[in-house]
C-alpha atoms as a PDB file:
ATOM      1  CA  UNK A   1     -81.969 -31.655 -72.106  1.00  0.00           C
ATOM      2  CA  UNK A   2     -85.315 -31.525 -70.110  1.00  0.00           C
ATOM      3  CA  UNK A   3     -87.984 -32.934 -71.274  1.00  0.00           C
ATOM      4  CA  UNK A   4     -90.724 -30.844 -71.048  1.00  0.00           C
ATOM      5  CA  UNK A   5     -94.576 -31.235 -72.364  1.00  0.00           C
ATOM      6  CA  UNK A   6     -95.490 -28.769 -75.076  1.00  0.00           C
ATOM      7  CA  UNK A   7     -98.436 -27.841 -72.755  1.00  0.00           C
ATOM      8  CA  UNK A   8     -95.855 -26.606 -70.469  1.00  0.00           C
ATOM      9  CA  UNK A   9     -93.789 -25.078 -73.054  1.00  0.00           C
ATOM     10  CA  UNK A  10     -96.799 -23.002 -74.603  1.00  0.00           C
ATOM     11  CA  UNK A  11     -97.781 -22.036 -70.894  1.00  0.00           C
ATOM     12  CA  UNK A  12     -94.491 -20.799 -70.305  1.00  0.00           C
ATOM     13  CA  UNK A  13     -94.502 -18.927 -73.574  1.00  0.00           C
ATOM     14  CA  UNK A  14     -97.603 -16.809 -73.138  1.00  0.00           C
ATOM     15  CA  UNK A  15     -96.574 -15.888 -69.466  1.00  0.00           C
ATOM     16  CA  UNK A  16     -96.907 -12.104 -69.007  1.00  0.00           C
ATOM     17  CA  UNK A  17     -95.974  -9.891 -65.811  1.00  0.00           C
ATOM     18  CA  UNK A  18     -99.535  -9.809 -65.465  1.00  0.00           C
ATOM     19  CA  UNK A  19     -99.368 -13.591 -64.413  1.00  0.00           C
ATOM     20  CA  UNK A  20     -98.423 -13.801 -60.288  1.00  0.00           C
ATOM     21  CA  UNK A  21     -96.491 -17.211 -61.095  1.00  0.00           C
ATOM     22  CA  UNK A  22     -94.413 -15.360 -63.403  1.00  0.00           C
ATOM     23  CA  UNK A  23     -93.632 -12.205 -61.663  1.00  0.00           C
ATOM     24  CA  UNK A  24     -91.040 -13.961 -59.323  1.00  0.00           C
ATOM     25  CA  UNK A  25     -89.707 -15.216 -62.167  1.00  0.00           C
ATOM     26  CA  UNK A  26     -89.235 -12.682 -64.549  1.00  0.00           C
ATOM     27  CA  UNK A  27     -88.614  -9.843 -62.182  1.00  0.00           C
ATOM     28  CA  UNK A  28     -85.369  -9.074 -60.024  1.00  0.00           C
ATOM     29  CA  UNK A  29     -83.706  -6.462 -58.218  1.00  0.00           C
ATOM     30  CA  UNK A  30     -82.519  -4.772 -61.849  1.00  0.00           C
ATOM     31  CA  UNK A  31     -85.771  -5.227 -63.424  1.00  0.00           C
ATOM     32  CA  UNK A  32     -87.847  -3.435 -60.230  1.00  0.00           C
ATOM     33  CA  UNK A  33     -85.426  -0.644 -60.147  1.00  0.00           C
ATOM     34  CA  UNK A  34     -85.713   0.307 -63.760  1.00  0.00           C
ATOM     35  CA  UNK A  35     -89.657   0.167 -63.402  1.00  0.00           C
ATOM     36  CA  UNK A  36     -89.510   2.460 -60.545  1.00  0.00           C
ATOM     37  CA  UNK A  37     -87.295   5.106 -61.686  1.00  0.00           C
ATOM     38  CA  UNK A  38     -89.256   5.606 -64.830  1.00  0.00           C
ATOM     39  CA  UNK A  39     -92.837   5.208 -63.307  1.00  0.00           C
ATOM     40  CA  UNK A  40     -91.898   7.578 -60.569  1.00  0.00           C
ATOM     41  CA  UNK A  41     -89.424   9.739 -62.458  1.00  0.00           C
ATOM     42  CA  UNK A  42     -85.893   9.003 -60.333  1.00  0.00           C
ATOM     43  CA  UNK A  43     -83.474   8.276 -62.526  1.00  0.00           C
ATOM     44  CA  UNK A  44     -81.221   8.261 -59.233  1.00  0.00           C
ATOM     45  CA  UNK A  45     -83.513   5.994 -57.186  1.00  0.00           C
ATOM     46  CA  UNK A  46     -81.854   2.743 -55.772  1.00  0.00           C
ATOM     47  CA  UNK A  47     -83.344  -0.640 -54.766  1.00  0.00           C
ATOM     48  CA  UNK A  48     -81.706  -2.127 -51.807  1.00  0.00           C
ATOM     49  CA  UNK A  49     -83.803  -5.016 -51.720  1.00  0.00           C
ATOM     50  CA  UNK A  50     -86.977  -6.484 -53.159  1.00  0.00           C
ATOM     51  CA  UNK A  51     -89.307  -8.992 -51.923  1.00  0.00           C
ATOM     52  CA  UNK A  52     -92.206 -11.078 -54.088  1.00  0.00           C
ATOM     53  CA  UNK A  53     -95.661 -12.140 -52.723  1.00  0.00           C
ATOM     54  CA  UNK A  54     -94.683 -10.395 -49.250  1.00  0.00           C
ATOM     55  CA  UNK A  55     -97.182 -11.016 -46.965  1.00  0.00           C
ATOM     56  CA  UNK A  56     -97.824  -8.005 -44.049  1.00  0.00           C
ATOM     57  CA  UNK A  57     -99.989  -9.857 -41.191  1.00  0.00           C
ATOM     58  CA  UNK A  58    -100.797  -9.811 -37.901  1.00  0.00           C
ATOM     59  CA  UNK A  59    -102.672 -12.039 -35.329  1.00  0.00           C
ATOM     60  CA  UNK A  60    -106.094  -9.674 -35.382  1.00  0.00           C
ATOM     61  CA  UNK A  61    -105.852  -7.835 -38.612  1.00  0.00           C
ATOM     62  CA  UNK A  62    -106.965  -8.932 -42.353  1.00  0.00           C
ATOM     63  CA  UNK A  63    -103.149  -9.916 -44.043  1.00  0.00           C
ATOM     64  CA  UNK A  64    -102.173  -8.439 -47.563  1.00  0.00           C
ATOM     65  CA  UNK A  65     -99.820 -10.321 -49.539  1.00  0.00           C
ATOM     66  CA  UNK A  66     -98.017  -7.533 -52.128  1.00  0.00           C
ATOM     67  CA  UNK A  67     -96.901  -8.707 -55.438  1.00  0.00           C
ATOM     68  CA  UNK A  68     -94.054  -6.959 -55.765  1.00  0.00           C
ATOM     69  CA  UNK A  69     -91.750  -5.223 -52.376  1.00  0.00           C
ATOM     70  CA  UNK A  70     -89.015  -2.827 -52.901  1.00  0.00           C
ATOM     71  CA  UNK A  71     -86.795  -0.522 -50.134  1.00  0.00           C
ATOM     72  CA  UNK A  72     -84.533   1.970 -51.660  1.00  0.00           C
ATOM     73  CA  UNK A  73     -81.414   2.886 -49.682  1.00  0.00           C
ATOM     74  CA  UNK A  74     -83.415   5.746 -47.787  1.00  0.00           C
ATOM     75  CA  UNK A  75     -85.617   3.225 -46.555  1.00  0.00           C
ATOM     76  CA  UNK A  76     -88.806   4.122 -48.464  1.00  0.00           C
ATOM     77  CA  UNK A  77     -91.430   1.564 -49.568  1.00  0.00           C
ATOM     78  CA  UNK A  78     -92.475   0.888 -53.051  1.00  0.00           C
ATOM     79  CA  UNK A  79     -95.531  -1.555 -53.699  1.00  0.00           C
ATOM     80  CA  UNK A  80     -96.017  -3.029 -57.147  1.00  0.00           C
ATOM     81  CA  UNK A  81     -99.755  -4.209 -57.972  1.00  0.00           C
ATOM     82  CA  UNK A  82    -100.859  -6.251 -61.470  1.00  0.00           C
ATOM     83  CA  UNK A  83    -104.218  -6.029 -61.529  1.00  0.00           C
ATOM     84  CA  UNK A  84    -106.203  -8.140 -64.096  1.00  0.00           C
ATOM     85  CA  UNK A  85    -109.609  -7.766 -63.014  1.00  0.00           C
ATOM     86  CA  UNK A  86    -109.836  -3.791 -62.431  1.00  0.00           C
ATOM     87  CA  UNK A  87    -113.487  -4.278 -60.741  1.00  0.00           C
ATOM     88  CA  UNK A  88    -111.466  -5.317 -57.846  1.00  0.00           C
ATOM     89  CA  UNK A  89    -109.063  -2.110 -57.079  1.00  0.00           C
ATOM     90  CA  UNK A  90    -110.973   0.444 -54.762  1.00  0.00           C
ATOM     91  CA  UNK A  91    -110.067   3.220 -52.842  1.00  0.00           C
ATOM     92  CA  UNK A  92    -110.691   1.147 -49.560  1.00  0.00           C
ATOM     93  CA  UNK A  93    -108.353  -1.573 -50.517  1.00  0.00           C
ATOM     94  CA  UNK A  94    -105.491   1.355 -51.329  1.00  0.00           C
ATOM     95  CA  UNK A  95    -106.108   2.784 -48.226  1.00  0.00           C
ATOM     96  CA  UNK A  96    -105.806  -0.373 -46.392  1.00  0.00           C
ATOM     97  CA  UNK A  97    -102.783  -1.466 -48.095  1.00  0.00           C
ATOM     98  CA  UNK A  98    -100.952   1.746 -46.824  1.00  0.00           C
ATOM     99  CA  UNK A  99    -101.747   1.212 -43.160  1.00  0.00           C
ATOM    100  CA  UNK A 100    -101.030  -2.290 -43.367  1.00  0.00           C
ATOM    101  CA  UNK A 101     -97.187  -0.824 -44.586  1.00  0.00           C
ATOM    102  CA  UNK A 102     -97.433   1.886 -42.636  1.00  0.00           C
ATOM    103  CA  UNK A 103     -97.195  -0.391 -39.711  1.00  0.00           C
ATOM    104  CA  UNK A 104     -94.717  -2.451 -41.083  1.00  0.00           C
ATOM    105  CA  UNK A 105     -92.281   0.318 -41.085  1.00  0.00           C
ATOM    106  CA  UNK A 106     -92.397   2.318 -38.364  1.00  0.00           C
ATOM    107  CA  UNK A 107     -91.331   0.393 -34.839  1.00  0.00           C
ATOM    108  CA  UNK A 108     -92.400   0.547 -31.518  1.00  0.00           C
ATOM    109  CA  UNK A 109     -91.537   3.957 -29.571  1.00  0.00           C
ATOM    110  CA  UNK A 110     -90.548   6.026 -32.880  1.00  0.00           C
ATOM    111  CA  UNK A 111     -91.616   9.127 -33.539  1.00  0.00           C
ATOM    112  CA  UNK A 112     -94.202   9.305 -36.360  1.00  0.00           C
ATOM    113  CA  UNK A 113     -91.422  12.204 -38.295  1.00  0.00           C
ATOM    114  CA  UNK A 114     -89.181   8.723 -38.762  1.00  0.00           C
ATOM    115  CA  UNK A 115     -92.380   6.719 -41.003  1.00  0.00           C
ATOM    116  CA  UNK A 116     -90.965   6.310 -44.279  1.00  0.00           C
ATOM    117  CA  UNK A 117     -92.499   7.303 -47.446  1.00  0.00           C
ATOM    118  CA  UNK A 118     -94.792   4.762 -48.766  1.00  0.00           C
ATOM    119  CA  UNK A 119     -95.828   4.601 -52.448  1.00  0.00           C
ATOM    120  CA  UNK A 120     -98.792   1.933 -53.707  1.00  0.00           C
ATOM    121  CA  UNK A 121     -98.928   1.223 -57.526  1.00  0.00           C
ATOM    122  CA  UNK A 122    -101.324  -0.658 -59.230  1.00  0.00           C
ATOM    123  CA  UNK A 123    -100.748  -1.295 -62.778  1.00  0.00           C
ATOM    124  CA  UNK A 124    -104.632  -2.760 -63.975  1.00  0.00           C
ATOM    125  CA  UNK A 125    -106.087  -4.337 -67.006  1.00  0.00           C
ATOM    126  CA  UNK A 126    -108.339  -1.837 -67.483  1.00  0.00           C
ATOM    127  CA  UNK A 127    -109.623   1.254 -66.058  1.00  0.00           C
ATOM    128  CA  UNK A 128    -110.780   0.939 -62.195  1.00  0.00           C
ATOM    129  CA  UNK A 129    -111.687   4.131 -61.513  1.00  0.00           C
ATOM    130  CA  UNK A 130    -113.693   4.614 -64.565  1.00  0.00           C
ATOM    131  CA  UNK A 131    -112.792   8.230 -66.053  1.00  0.00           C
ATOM    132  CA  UNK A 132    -111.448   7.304 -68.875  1.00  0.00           C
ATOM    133  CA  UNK A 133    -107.998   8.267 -68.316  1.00  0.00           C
ATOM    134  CA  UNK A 134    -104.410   5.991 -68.537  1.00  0.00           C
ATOM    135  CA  UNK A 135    -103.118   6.654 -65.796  1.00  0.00           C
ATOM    136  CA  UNK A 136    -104.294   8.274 -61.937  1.00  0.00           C
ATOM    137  CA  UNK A 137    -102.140  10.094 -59.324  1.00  0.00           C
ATOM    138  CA  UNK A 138    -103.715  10.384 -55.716  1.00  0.00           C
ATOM    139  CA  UNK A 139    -102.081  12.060 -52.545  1.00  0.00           C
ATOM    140  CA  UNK A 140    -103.948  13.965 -49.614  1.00  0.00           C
ATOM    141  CA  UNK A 141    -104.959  17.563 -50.052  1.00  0.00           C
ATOM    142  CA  UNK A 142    -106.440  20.503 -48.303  1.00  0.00           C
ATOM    143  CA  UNK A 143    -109.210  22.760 -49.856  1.00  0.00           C
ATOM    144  CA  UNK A 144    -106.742  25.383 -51.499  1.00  0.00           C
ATOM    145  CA  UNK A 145    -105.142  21.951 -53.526  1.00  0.00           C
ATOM    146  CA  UNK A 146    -101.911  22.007 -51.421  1.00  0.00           C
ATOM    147  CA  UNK A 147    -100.374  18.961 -50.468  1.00  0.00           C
ATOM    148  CA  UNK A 148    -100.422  17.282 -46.804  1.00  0.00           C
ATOM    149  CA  UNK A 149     -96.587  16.030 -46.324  1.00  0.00           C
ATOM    150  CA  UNK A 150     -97.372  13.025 -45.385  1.00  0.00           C
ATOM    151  CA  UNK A 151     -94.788  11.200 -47.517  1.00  0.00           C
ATOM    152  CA  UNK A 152     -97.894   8.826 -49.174  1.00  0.00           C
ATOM    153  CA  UNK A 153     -99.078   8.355 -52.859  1.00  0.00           C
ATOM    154  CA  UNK A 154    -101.250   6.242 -54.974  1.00  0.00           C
ATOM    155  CA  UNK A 155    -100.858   5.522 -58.556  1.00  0.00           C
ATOM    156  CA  UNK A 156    -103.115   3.586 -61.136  1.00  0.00           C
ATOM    157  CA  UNK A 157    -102.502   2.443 -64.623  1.00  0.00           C
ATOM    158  CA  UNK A 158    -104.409   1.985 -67.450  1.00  0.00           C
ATOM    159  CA  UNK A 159    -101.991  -0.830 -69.163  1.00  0.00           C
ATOM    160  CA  UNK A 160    -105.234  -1.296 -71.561  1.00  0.00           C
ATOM    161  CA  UNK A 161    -105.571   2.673 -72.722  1.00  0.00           C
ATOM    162  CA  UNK A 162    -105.999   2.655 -76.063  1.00  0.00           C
ATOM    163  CA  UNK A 163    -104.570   5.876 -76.849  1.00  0.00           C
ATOM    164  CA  UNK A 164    -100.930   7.425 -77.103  1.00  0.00           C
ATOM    165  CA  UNK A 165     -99.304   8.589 -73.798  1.00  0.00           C
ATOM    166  CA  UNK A 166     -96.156   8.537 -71.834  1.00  0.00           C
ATOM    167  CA  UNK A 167     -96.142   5.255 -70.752  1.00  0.00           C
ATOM    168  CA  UNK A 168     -97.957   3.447 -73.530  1.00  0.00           C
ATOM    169  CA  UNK A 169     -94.183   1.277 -74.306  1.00  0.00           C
ATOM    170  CA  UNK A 170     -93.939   0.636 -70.871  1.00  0.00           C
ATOM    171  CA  UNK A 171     -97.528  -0.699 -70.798  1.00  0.00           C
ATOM    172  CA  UNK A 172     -97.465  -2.477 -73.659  1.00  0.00           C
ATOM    173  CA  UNK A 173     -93.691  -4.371 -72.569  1.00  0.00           C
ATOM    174  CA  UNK A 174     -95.489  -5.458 -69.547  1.00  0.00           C
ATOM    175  CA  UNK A 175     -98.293  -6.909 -71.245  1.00  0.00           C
ATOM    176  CA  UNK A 176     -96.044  -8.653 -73.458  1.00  0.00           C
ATOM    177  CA  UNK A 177     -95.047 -12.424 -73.619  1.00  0.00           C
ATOM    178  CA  UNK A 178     -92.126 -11.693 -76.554  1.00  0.00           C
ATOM    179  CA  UNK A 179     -89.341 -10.155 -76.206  1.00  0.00           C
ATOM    180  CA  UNK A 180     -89.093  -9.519 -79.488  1.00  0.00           C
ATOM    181  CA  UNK A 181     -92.296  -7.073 -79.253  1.00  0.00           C
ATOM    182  CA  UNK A 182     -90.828  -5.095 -76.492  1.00  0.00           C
ATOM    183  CA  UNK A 183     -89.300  -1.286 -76.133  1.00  0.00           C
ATOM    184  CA  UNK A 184     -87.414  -1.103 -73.402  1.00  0.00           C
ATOM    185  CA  UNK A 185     -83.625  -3.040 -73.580  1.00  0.00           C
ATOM    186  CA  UNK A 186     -83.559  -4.017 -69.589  1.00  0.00           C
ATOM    187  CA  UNK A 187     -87.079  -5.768 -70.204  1.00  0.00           C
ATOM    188  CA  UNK A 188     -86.467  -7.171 -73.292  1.00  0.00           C
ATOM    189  CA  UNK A 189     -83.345  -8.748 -72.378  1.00  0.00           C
ATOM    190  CA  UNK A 190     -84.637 -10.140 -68.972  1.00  0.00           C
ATOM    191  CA  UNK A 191     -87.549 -12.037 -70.988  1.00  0.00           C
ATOM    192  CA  UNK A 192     -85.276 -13.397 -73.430  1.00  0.00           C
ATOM    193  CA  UNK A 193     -83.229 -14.607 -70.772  1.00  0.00           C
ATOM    194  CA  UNK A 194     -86.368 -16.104 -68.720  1.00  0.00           C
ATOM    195  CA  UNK A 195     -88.160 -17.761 -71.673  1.00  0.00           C
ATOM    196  CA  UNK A 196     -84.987 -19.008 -73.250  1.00  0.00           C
ATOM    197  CA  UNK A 197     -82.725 -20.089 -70.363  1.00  0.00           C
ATOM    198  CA  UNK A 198     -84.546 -20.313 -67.157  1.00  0.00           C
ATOM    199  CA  UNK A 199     -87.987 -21.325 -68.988  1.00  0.00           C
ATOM    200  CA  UNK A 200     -86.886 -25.010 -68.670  1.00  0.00           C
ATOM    201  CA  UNK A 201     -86.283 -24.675 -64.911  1.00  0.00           C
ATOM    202  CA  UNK A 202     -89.275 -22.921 -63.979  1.00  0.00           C
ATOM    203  CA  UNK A 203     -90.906 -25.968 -65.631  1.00  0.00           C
ATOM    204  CA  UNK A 204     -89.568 -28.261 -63.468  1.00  0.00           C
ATOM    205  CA  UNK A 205     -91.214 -26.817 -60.566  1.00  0.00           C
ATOM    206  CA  UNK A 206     -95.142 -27.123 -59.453  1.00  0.00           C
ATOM    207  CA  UNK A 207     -95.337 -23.006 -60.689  1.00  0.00           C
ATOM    208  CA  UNK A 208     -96.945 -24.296 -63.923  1.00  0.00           C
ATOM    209  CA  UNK A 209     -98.605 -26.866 -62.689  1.00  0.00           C
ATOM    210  CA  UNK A 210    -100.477 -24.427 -60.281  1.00  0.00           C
ATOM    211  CA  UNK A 211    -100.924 -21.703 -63.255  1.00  0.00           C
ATOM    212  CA  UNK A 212    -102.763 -24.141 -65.498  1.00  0.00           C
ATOM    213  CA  UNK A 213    -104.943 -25.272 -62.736  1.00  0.00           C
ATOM    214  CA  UNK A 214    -105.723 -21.744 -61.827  1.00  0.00           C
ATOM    215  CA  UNK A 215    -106.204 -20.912 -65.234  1.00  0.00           C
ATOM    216  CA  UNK A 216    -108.245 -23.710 -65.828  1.00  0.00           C
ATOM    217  CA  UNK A 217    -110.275 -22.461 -62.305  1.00  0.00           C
ATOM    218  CA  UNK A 218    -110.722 -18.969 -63.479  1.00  0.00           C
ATOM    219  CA  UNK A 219    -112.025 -20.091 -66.974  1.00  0.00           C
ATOM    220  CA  UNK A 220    -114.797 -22.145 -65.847  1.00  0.00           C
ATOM    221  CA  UNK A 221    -115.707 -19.290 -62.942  1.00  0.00           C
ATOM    222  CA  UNK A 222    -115.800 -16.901 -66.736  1.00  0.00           C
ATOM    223  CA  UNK A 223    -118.142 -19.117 -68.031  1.00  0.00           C
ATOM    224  CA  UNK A 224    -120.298 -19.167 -65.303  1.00  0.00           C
ATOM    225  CA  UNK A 225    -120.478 -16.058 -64.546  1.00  0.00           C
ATOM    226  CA  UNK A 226    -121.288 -15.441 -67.801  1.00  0.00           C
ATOM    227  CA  UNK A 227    -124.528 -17.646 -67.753  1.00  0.00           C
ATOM    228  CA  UNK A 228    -125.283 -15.930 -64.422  1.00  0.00           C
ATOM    229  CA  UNK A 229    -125.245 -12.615 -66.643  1.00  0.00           C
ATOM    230  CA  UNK A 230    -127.410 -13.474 -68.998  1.00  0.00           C
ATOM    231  CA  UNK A 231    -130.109 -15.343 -66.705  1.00  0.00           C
ATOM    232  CA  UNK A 232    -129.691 -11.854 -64.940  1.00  0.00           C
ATOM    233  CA  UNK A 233    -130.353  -9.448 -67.434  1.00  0.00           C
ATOM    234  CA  UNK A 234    -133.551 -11.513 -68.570  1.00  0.00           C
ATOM    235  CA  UNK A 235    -135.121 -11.977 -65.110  1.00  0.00           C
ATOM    236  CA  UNK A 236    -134.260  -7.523 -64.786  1.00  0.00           C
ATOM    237  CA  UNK A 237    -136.169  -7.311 -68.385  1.00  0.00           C
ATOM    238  CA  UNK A 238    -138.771  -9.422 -66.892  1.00  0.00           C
ATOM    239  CA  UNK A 239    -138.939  -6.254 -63.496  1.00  0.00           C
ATOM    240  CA  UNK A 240    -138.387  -9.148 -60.878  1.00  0.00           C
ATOM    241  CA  UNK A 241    -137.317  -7.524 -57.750  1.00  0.00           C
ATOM    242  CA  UNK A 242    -133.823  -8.007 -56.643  1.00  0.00           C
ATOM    243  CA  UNK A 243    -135.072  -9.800 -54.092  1.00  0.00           C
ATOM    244  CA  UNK A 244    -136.667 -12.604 -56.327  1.00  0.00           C
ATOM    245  CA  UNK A 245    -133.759 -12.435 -58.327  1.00  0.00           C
ATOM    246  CA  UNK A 246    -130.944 -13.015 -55.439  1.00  0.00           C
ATOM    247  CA  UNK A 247    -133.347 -16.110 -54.243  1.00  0.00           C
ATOM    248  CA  UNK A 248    -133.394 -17.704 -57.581  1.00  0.00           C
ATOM    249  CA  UNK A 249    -130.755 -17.195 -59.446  1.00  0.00           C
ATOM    250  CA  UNK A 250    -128.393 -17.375 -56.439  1.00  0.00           C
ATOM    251  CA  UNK A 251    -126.064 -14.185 -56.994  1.00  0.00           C
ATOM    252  CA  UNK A 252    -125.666 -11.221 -54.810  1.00  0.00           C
ATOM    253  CA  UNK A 253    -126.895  -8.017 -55.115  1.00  0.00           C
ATOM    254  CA  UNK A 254    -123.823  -6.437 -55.546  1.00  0.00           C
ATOM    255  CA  UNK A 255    -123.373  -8.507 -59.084  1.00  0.00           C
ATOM    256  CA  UNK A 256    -126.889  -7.802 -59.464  1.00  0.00           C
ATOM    257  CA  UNK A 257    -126.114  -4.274 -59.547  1.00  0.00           C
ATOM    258  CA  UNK A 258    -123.196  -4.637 -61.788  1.00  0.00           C
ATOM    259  CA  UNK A 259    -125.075  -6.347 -64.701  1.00  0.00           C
ATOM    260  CA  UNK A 260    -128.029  -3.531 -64.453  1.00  0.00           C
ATOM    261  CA  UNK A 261    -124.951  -0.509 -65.243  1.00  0.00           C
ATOM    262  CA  UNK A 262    -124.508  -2.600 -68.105  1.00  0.00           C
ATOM    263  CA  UNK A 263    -128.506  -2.721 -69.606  1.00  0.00           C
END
């Protein structure tokens, strides 16, 4: 038996999909393939391979690492985002991570009819594009609503929407650190399997020792950025400029901006 610290142990308990250490981990070729049929409704669709944290780069060109890579057997590209922080999925960013796959996938002297489809989903804590709705569906269209064929399509997820919809079970497995709170049988089973059995090897390797770090990183950046807030929304109440306020209290004016939506 391994002996592992029960600091490790909890860690490794509370892991969700929406942690990147543990998407490697917990997903697999089976696991991806069931997400994708049901997200994009192809019960038929088939993963020929899937790659994790799969970085597209180039010498010139800002890289994108993607959480989560899967081909089916026709070739077509399937990105999977988790998304904690929704403030940080834009349109921009979509559209950048379909040219950087776009380029990826089609090779020198092809004709552009051989580009594969390319699909981009980002599955959020929260709602990033702010309408109040779980879940958001973008492809190009003209001005009488038809669609261009250009074989591309976004789609956002609420995992956080409150209300009942189709993919509320879905949402709420993925969210989940039990398998005994989950719907689906493929998902359950896989984190039984990871936090029972493969739980103590994952623990021998620096994964956890990076998450707590990073989690430790990320909750001190929380708690200032929460005293940033607050010295924010007094010197707005007090009508400095933004100016005075950048120069003093040292933030941008982009937070700046983001604390004033909130007065």
């Amino acid at each position: 038996m391994l002996e592992i610290s029960d600091e490790k142990l909890e860690v490794i308990r509370s892991m969700t999909a929406f942690d990147n250490v543990f998407i490697r981990t917990f997903f697999d070729r089976n696991t991806v393939e069931f997400l994708l049929r049901l997200i994009l409704k192809k019960p038929e669709l088939s993963v020929e391979t899937v790659t994790f944290e799969h970085v597209l780069d180039d010498p010139v060109s800002k890289g994108v690492r993607l959480d989560i890579r899967a081909v089916d057997d026709a070739g077509n590209w399937m990105d999977i985002e988790f998304q904690i922080n929704p403030r940080e999925v834009n349109g921009r960013r979509l559209r950048y991570y379909h040219s950087r796959m776009d380029v990826q996938m089609l090779e020198r002297g092809k004709p552009y009819t051989e580009l594969a489809d390319a699909c981009v989903i980002f599955i959020c804590r929260g709602d990033p594009i702010g309408k109040g709705k779980p879940m958001y569906r973008f492809q190009m269209k003209d001005q009488d609503n038809k669609v261009l064929e250009d074989g591309q399509m976004t789609l956002i997820f609420n995992a956080d929407y409150p209300g009942d919809w189709e993919y509320k079970n879905l949402m709420e497995d993925l969210k989940s650190a039990d398998s005994k709170d989950m719907h689906y049988d493929v998902l359950k089973e896989r984190m039984k399997t990871v936090k029972e059995k493969e739980g103590e090897i994952m623990a021998t390797t620096s994964l956890v020792d990076e998450y707590i770090n990073r989690k430790a990183e990320e909750k001190a950046h929380e708690i200032a950025e929460k005293k940033d807030t607050e010295l924010v929304k007094n010197m707005l109440k007090d009508k400095m400029t933004e100016e005075t306020i950048v120069r003093l209290a040292g933030v941008s004016p982009e937070f700046i901006k983001r604390v004033q939506a909130t007065l």
